[in-house]
C-alpha atoms as a PDB file:
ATOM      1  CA  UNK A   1      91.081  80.909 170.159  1.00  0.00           C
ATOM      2  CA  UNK A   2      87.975  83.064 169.183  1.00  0.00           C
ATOM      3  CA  UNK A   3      87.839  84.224 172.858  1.00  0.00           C
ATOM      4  CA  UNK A   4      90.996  85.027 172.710  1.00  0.00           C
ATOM      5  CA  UNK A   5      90.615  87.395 169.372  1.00  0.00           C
ATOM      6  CA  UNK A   6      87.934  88.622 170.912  1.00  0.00           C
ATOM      7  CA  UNK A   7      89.228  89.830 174.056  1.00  0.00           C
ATOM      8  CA  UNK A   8      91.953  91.175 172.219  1.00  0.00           C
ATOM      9  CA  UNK A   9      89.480  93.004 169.885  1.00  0.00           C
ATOM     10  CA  UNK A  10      87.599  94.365 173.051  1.00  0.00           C
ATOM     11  CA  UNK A  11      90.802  95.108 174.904  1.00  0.00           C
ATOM     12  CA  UNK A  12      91.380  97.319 171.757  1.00  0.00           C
ATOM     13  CA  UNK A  13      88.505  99.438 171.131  1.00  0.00           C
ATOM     14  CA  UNK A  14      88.048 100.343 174.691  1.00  0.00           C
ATOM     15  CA  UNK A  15      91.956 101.245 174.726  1.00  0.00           C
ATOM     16  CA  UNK A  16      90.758 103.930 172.217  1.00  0.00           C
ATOM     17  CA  UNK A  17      87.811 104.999 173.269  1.00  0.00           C
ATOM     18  CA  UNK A  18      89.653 105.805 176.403  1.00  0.00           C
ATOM     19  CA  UNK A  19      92.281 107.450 174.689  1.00  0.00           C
ATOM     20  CA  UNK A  20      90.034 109.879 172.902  1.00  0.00           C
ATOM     21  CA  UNK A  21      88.057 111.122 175.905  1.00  0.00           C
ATOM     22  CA  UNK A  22      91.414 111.583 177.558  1.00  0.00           C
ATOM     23  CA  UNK A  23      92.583 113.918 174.356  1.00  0.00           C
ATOM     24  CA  UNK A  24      89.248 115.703 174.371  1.00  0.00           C
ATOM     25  CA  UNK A  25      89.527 116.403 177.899  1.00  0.00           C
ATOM     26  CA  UNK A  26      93.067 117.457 178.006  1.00  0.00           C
ATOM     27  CA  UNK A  27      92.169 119.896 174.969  1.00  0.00           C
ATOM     28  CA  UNK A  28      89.157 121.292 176.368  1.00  0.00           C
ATOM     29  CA  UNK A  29      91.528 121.840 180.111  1.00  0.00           C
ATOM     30  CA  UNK A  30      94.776 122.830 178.649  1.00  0.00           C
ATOM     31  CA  UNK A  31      93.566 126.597 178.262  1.00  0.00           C
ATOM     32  CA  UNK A  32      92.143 126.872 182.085  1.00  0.00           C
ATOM     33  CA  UNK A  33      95.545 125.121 183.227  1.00  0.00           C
ATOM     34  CA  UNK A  34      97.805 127.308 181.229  1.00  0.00           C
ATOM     35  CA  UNK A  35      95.707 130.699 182.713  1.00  0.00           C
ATOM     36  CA  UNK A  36      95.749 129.125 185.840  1.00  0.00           C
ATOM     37  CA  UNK A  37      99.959 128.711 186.126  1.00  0.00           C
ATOM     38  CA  UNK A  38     100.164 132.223 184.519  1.00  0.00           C
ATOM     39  CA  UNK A  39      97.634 133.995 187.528  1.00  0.00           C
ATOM     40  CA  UNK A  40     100.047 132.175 189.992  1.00  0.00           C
ATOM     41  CA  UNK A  41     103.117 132.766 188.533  1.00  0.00           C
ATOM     42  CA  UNK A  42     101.924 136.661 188.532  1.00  0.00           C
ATOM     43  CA  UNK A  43     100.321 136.552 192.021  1.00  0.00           C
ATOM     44  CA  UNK A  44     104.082 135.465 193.165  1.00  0.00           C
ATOM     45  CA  UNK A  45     105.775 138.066 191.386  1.00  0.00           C
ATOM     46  CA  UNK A  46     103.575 140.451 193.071  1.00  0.00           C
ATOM     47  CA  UNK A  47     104.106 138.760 196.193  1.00  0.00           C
ATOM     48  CA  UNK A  48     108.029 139.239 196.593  1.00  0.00           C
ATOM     49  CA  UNK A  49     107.489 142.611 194.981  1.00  0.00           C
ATOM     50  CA  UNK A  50     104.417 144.101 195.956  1.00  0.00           C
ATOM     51  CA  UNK A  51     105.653 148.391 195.248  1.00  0.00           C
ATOM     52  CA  UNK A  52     105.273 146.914 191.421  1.00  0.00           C
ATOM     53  CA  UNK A  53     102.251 147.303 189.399  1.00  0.00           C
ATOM     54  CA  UNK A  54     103.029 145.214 186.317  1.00  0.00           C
ATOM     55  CA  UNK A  55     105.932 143.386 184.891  1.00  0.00           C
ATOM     56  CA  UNK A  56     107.763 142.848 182.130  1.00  0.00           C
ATOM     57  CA  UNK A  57     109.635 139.624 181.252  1.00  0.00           C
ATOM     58  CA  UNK A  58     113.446 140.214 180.565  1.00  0.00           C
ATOM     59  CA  UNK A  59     116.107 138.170 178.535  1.00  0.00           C
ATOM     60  CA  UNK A  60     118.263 135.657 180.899  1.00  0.00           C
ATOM     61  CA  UNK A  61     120.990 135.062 178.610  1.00  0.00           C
ATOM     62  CA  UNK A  62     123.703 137.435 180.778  1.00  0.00           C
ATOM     63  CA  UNK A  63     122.338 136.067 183.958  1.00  0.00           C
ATOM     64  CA  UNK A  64     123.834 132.715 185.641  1.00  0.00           C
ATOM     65  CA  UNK A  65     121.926 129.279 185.126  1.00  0.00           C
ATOM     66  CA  UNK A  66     120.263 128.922 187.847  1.00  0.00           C
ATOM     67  CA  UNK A  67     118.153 131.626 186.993  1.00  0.00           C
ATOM     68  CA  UNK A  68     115.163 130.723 185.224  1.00  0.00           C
ATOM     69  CA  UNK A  69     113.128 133.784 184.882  1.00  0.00           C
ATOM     70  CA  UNK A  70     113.579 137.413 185.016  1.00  0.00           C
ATOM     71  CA  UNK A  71     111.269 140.286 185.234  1.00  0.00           C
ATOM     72  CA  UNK A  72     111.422 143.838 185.557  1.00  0.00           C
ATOM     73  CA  UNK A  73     108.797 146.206 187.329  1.00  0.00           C
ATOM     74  CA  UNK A  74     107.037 148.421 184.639  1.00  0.00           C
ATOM     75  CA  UNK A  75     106.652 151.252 187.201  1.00  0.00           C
ATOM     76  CA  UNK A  76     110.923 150.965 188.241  1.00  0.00           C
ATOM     77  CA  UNK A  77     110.166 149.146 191.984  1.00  0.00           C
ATOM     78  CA  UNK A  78     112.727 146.615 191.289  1.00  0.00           C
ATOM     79  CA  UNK A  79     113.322 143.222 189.980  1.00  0.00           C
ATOM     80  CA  UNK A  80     112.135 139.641 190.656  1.00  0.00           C
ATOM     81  CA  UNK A  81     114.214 136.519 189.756  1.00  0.00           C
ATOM     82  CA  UNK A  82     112.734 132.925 189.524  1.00  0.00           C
ATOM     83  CA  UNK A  83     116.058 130.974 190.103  1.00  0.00           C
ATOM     84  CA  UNK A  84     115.644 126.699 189.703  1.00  0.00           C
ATOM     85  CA  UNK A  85     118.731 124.347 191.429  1.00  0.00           C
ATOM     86  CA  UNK A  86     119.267 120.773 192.391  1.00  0.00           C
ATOM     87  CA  UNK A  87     118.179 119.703 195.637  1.00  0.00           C
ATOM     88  CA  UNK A  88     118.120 116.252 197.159  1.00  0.00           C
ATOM     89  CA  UNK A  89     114.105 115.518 196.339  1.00  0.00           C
ATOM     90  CA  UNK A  90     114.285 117.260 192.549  1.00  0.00           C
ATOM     91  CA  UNK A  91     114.449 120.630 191.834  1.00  0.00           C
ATOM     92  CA  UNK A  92     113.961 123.488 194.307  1.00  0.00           C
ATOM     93  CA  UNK A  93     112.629 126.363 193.137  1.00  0.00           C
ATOM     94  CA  UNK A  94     112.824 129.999 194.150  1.00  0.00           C
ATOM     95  CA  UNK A  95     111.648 133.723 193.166  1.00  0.00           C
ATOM     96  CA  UNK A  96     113.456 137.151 195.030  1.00  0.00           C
ATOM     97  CA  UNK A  97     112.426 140.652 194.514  1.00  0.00           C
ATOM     98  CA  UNK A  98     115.059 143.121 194.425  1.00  0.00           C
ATOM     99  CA  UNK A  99     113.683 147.120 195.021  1.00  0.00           C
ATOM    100  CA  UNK A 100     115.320 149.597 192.923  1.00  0.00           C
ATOM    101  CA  UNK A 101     117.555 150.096 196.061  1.00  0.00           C
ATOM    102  CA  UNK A 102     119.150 147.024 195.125  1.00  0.00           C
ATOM    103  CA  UNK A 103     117.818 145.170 198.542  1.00  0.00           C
ATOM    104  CA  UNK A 104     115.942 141.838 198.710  1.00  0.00           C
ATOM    105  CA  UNK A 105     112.540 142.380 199.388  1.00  0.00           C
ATOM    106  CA  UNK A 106     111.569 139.137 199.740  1.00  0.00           C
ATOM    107  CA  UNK A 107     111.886 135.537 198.855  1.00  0.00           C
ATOM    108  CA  UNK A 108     109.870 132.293 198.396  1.00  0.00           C
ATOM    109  CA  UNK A 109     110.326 128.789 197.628  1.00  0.00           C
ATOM    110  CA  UNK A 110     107.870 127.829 194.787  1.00  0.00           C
ATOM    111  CA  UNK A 111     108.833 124.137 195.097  1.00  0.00           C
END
């Protein structure tokens, strides 16, 4: 029975010992990660859109539900749309740039 406890006891403390480092490591990454998405996110945008030099994020509430995201060139090239929909696997999801001709420029599946 003391074997028991005392596995139990060890079980325990190495539970949260583990459990820290995983908290202090997810703190310490959860900046890099974060900058990380947001570089690829904007590398995207540019990439279905490449006349625009910087975007601005617009409000989605007009726009159907499949669309996730919406941005707006700063310079007036066009548009890009991150749209999100079921697919067999998960979710499949896609980004479009629009020119200010109203004509696709180009579109990619993100996942």
């Amino acid at each position: 029975m003391k074997d028991f406890l005392k596995s139990i006891l060890v079980l325990g403390v190495l539970c949260l010992i583990i459990s820290a480092a995983l908290a202090v490591t997810n703190s310490k990454t959860a900046v890099i990660i974060e900058a990380a998405a947001a570089e690829k996110a904007e590398q995207a945008r540019q990439a279905v859109l490449p006349e625009a030099d910087s975007f601005t994020k617009l409000d989605i509430s007009n726009l159907p539900p499949t669309v996730t995201e919406s941005y707006k060139a700063d310079n007036g090239a066009g548009y890009v749309f991150m749209m999100a929909t079921k697919g067999y696997g998960g979710q499949i999801k896609l980004i479009c740039g629009i020119d200010a001709d109203d004509k696709i420029t180009s579109c990619m599946t993100l996942s």
